[in-house]
N, C-alpha and C. Protein backbone atom coordinates (compact mmCIF):
# COMPACT_ATOMS: atom_id res chain seq x y z
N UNK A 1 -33.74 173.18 133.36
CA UNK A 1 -32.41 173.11 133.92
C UNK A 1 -31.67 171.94 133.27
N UNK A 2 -30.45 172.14 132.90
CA UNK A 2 -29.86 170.90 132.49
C UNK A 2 -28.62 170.26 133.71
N UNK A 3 -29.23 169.35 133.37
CA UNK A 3 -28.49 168.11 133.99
C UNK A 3 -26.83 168.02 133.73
N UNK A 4 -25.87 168.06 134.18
CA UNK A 4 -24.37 167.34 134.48
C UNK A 4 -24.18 166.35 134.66
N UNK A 5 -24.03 165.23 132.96
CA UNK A 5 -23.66 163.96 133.38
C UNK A 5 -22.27 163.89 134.40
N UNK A 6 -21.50 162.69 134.49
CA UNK A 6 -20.79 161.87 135.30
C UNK A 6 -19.82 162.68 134.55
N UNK A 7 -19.86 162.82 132.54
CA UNK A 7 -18.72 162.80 132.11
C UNK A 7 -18.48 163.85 131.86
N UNK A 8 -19.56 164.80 131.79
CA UNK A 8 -19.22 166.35 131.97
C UNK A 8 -18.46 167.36 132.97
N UNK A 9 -19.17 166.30 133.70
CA UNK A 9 -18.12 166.71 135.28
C UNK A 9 -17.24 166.37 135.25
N UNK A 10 -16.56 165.19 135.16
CA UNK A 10 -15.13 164.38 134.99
C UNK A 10 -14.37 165.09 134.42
N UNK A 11 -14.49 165.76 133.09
CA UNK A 11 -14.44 167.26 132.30
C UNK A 11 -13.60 167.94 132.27
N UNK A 12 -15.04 168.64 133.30
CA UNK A 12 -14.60 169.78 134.32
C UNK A 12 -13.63 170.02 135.00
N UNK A 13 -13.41 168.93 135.78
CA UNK A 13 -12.58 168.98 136.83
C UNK A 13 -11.22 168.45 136.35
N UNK A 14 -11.19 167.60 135.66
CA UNK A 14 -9.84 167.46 134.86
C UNK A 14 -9.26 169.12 134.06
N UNK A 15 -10.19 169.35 133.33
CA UNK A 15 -9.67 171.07 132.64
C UNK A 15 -9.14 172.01 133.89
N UNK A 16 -9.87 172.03 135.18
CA UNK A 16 -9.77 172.93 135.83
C UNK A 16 -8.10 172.43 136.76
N UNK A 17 -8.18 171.35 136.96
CA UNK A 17 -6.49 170.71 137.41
C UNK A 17 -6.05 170.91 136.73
N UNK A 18 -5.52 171.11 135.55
CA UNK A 18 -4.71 171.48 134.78
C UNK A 18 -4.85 172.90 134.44
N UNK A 19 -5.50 173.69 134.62
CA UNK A 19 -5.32 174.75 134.43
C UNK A 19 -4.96 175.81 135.73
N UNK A 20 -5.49 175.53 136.73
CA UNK A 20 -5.29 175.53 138.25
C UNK A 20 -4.25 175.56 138.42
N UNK A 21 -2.61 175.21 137.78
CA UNK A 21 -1.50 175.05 137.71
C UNK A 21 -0.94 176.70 137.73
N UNK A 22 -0.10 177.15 138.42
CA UNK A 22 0.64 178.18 139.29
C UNK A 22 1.94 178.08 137.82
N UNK A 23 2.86 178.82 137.96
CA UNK A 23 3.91 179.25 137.37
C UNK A 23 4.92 178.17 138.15
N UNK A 24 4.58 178.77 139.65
CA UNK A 24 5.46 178.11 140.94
C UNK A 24 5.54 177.29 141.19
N UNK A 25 3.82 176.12 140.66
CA UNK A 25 3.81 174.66 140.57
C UNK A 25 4.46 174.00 139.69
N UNK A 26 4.58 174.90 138.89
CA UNK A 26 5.51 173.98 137.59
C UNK A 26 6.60 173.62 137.76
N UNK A 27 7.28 175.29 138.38
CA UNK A 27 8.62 175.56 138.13
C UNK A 27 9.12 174.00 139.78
N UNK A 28 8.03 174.36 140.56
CA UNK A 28 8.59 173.11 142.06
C UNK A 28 8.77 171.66 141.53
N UNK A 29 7.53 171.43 140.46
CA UNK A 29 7.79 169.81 140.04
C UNK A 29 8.96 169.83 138.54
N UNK A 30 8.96 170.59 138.25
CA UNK A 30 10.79 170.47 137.75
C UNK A 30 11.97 170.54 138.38
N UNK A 31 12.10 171.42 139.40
CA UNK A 31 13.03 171.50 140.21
C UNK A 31 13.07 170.30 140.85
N UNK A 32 11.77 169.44 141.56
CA UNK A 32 12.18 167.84 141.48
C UNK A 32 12.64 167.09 140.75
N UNK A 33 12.78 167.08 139.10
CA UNK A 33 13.03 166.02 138.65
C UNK A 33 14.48 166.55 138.60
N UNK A 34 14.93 167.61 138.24
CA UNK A 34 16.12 168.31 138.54
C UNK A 34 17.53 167.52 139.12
N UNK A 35 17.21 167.47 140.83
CA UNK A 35 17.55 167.52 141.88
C UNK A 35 18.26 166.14 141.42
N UNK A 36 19.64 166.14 141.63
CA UNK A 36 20.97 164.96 141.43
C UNK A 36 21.63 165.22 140.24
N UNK A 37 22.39 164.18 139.92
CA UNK A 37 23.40 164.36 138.90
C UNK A 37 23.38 163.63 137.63
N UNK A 38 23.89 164.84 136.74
CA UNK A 38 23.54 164.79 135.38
C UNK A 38 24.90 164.57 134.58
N UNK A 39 24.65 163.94 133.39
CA UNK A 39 26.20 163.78 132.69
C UNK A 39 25.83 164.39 131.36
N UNK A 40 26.99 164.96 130.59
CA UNK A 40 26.60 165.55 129.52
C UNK A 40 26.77 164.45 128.33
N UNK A 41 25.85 163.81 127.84
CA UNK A 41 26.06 163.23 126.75
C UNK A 41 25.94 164.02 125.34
N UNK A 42 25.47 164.85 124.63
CA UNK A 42 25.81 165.23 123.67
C UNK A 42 25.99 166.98 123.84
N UNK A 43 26.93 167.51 122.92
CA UNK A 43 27.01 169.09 123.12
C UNK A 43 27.57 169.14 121.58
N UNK A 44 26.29 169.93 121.57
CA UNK A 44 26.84 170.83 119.65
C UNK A 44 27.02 172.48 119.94
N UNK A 45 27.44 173.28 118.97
CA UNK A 45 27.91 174.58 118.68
C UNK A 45 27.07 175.00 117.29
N UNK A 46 26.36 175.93 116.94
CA UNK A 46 26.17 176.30 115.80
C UNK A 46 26.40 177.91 115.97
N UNK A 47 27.20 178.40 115.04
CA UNK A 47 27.79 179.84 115.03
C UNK A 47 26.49 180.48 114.79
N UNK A 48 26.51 181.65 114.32
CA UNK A 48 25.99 182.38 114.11
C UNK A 48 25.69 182.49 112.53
N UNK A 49 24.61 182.29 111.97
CA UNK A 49 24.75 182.12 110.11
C UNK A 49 25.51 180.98 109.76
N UNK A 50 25.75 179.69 110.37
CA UNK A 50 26.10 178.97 110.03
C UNK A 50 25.37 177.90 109.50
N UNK A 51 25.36 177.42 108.51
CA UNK A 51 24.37 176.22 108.11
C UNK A 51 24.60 175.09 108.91
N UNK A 52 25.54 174.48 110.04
CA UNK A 52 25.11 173.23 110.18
C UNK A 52 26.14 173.60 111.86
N UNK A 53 25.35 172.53 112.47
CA UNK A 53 26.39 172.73 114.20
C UNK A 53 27.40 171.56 114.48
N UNK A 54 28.49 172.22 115.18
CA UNK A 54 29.39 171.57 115.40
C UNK A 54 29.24 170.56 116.61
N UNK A 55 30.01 169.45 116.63
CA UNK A 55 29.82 168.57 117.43
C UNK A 55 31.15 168.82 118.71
N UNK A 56 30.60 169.26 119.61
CA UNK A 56 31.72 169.81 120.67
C UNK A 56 31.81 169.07 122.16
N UNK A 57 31.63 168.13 122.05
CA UNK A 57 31.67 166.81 122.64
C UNK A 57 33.06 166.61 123.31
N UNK A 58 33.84 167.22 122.76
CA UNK A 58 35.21 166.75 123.22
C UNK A 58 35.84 168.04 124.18
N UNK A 59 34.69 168.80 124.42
CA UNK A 59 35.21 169.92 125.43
C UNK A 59 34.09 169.90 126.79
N UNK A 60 32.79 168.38 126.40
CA UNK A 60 32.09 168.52 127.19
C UNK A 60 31.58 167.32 127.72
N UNK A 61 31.58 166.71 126.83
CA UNK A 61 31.30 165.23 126.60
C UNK A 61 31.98 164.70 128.16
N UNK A 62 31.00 163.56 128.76
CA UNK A 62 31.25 163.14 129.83
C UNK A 62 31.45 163.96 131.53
N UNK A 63 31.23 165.29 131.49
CA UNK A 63 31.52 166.10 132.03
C UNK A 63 29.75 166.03 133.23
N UNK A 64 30.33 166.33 134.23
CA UNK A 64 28.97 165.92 135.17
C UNK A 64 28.67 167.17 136.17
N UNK A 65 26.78 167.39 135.86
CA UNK A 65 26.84 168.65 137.17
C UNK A 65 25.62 167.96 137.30
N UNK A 66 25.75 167.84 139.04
CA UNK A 66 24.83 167.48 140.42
C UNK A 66 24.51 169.02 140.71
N UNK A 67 23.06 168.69 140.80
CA UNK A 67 22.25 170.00 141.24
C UNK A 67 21.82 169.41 142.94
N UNK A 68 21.40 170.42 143.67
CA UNK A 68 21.30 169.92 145.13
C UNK A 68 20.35 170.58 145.53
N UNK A 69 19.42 170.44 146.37
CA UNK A 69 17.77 170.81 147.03
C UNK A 69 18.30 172.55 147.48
N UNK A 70 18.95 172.62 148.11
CA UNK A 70 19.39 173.91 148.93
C UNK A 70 19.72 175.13 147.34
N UNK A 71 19.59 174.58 145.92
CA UNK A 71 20.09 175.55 145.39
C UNK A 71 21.39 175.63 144.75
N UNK A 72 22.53 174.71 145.52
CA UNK A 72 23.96 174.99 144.95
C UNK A 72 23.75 173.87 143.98
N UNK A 73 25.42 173.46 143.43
CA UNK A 73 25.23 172.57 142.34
C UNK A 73 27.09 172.80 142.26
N UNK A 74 27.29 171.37 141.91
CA UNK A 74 28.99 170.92 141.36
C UNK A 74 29.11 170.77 139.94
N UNK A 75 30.09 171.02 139.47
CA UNK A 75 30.49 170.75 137.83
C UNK A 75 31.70 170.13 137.98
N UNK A 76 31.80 168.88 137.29
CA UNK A 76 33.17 168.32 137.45
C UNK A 76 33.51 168.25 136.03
N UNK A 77 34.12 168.70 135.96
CA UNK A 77 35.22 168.80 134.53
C UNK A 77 36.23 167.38 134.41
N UNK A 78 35.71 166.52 133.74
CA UNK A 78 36.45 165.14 133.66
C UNK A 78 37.77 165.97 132.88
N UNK A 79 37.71 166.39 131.81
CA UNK A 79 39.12 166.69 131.30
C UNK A 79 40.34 167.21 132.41
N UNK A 80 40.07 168.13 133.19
CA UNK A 80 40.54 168.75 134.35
C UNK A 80 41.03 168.12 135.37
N UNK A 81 39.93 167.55 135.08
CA UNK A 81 39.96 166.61 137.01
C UNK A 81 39.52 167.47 138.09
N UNK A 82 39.00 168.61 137.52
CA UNK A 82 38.76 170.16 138.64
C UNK A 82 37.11 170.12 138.94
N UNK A 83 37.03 170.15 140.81
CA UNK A 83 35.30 170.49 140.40
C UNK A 83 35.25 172.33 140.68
N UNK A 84 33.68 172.07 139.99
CA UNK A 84 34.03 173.56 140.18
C UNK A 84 32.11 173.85 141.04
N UNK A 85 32.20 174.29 142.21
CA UNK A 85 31.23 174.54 143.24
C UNK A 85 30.45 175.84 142.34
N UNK A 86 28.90 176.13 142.62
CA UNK A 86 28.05 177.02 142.59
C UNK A 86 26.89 177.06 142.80
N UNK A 87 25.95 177.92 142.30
CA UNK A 87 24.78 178.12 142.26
C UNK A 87 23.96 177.89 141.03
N UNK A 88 22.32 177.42 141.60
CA UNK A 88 21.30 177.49 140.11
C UNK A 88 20.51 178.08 140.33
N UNK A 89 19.46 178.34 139.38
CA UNK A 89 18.12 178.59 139.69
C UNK A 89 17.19 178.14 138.64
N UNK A 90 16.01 177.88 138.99
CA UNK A 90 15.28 177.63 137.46
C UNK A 90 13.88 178.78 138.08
N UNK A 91 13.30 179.43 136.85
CA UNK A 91 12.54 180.45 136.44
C UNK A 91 11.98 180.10 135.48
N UNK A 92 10.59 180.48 135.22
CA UNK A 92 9.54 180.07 134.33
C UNK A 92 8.85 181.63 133.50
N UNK A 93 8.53 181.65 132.59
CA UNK A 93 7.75 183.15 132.28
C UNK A 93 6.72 182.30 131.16
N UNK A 94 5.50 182.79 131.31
CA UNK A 94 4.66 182.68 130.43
C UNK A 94 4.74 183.15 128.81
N UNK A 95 4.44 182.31 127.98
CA UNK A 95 4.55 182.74 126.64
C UNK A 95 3.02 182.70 125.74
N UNK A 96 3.04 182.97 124.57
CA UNK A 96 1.44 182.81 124.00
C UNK A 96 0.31 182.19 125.31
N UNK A 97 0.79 180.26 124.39
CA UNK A 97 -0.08 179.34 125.49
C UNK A 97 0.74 178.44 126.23
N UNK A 98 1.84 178.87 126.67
CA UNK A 98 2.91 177.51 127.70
C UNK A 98 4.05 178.79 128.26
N UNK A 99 4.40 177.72 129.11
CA UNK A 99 5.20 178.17 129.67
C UNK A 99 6.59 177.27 129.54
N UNK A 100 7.39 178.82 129.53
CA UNK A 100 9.42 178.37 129.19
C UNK A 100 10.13 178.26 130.60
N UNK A 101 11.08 177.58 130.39
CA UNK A 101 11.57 177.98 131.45
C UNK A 101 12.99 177.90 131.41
N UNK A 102 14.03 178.94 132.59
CA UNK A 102 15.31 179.04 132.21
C UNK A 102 15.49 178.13 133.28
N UNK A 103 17.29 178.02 133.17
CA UNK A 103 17.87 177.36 133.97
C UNK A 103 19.37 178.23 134.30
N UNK A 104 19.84 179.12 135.26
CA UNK A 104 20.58 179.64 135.59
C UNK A 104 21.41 179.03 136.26
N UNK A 105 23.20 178.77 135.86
CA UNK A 105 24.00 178.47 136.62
C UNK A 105 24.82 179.07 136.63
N UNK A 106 25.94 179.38 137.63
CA UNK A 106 27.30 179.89 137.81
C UNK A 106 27.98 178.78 138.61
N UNK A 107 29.05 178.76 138.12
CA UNK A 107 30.61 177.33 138.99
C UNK A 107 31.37 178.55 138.88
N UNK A 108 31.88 178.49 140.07
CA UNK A 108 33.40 178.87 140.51
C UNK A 108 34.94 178.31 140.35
N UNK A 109 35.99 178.78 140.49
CA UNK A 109 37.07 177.79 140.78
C UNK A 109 37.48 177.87 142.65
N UNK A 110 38.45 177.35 143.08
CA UNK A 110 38.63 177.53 144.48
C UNK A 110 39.21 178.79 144.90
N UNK A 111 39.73 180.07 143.77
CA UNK A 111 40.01 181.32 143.91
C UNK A 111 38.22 181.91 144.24
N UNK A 112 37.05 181.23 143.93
CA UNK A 112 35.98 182.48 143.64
C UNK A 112 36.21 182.77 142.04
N UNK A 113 36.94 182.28 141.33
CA UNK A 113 36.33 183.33 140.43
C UNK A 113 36.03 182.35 139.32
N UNK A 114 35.14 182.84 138.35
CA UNK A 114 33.84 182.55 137.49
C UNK A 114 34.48 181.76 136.81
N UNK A 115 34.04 180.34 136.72
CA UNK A 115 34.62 179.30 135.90
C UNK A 115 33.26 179.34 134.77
N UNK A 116 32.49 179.15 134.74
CA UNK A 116 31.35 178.97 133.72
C UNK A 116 29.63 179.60 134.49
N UNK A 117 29.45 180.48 133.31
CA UNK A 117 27.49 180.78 133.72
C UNK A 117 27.29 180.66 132.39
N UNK A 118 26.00 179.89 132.94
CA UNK A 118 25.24 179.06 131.80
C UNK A 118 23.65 180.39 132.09
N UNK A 119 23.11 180.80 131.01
CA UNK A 119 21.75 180.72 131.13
C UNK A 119 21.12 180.47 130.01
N UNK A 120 20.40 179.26 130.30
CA UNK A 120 19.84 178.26 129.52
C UNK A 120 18.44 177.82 129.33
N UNK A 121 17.58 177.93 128.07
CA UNK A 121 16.35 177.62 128.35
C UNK A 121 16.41 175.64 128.30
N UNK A 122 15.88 175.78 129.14
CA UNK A 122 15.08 174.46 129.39
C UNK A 122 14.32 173.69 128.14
N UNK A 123 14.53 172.63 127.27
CA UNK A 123 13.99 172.59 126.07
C UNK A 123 13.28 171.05 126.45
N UNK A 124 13.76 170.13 127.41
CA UNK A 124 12.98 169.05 127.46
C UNK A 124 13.49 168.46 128.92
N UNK A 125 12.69 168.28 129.43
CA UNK A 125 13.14 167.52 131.59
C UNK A 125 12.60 166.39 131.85
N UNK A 126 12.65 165.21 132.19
CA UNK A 126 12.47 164.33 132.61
C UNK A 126 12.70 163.86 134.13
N UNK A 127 12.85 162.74 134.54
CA UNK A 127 13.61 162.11 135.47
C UNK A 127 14.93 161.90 134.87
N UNK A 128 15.04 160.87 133.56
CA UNK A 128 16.06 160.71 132.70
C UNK A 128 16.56 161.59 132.12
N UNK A 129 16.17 162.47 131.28
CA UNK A 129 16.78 162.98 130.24
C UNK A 129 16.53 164.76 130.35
N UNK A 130 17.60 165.81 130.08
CA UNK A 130 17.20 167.05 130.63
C UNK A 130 18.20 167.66 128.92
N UNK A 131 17.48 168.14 128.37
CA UNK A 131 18.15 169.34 127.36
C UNK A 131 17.96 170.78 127.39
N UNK A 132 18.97 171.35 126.93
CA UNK A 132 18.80 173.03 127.36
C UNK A 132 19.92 173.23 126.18
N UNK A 133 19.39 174.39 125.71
CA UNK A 133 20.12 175.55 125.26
C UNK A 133 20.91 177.14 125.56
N UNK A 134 22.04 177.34 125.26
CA UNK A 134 22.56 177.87 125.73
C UNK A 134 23.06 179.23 124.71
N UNK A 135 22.00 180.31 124.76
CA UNK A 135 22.44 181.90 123.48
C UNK A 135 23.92 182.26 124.08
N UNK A 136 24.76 182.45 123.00
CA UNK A 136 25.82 183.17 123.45
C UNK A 136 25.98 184.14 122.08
N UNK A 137 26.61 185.08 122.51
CA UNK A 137 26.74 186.61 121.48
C UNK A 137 26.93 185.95 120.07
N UNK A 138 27.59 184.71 119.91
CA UNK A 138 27.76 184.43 118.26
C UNK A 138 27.80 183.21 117.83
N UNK A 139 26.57 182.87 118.67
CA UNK A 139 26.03 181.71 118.14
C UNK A 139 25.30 180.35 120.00
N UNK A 140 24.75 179.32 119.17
CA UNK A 140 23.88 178.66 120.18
C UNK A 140 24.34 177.43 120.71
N UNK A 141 24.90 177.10 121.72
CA UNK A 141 24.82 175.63 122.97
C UNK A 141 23.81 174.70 122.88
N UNK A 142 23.91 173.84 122.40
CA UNK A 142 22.24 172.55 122.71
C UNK A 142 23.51 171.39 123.51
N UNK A 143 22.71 171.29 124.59
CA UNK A 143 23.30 170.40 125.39
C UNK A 143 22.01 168.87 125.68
N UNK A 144 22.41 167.62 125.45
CA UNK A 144 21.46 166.76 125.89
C UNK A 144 22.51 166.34 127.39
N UNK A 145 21.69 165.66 128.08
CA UNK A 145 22.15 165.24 129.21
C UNK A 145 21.23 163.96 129.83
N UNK A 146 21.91 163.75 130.61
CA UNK A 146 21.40 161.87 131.09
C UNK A 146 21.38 161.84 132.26
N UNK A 147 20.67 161.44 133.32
CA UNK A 147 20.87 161.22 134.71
C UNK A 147 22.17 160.30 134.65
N UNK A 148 22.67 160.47 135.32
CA UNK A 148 24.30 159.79 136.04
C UNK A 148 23.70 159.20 137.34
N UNK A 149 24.18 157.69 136.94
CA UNK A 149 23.56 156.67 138.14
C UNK A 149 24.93 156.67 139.36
């Protein structure tokens, strides 16, 4: 019979916590770091077949959305001065060996009707720092963003 050192076990049980990990566990401890308000510090544009992306900062730049526990979430449009109220969600799907995950939003104006939907993969989350990308029919969104103190 063989024996199970200290460090084989230690191992073990480390591989198995980490693998033991749910879709739902993931997606809950992101949705924590999530939760408050974010400012947009950088936003590029790259078309479609375009060799290099545009720097679009000046249609986004400084612009702030607070996400909230219950699900909704604000967008304040500094250029505007307009907020605009909605909904998120974040969703995870398995790929090869990791898992992606989106980030779904819709803002309203005070008519109800559709000021901006984002659906966005999730490319890096922190406490600090949250980036996502954004496919649109002719071409791609990379947004970095900053917690807003």
């Amino acid at each position: 019979m063989k024996r199970i050192t200290l460090s084989s076990a230690f191992l073990i049980l480390i591989t198995l916590s980490f693998t033991s990990c749910t879709i739902e566990d993931r997606i809950e401890n992101r949705e924590d770091k999530l939760i408050g308000a974010w400012i947009i510090d950088k936003a590029w544009y790259k078309a479609d077949r375009a060799l290099f992306r545009n720097n679009v900062e000046d249609e986004f730049g400084e612009d702030i959305i607070e996400f909230f526990d219950d699900y909704t979430a604000v967008y304040d449009d500094l250029q505007t001065n307009e907020l605009y109220w909605g909904d998120w969600n974040l969703s995870g799907y398995r790929t090869d060996d990791n898992v992606d995950f989106l980030l779904d939003m819709e803002f309203y104006d005070d008519r109800d009707r559709l000021f901006i939907a984002l659906l966005s993969n999730v490319t890096f989350l922190t406490r600090e720092k949250l980036n996502i990308t954004v496919h649109e029919p002719s071409g791609v969104f990379t947004f970095r963003l900053r917690r807003y103190d």
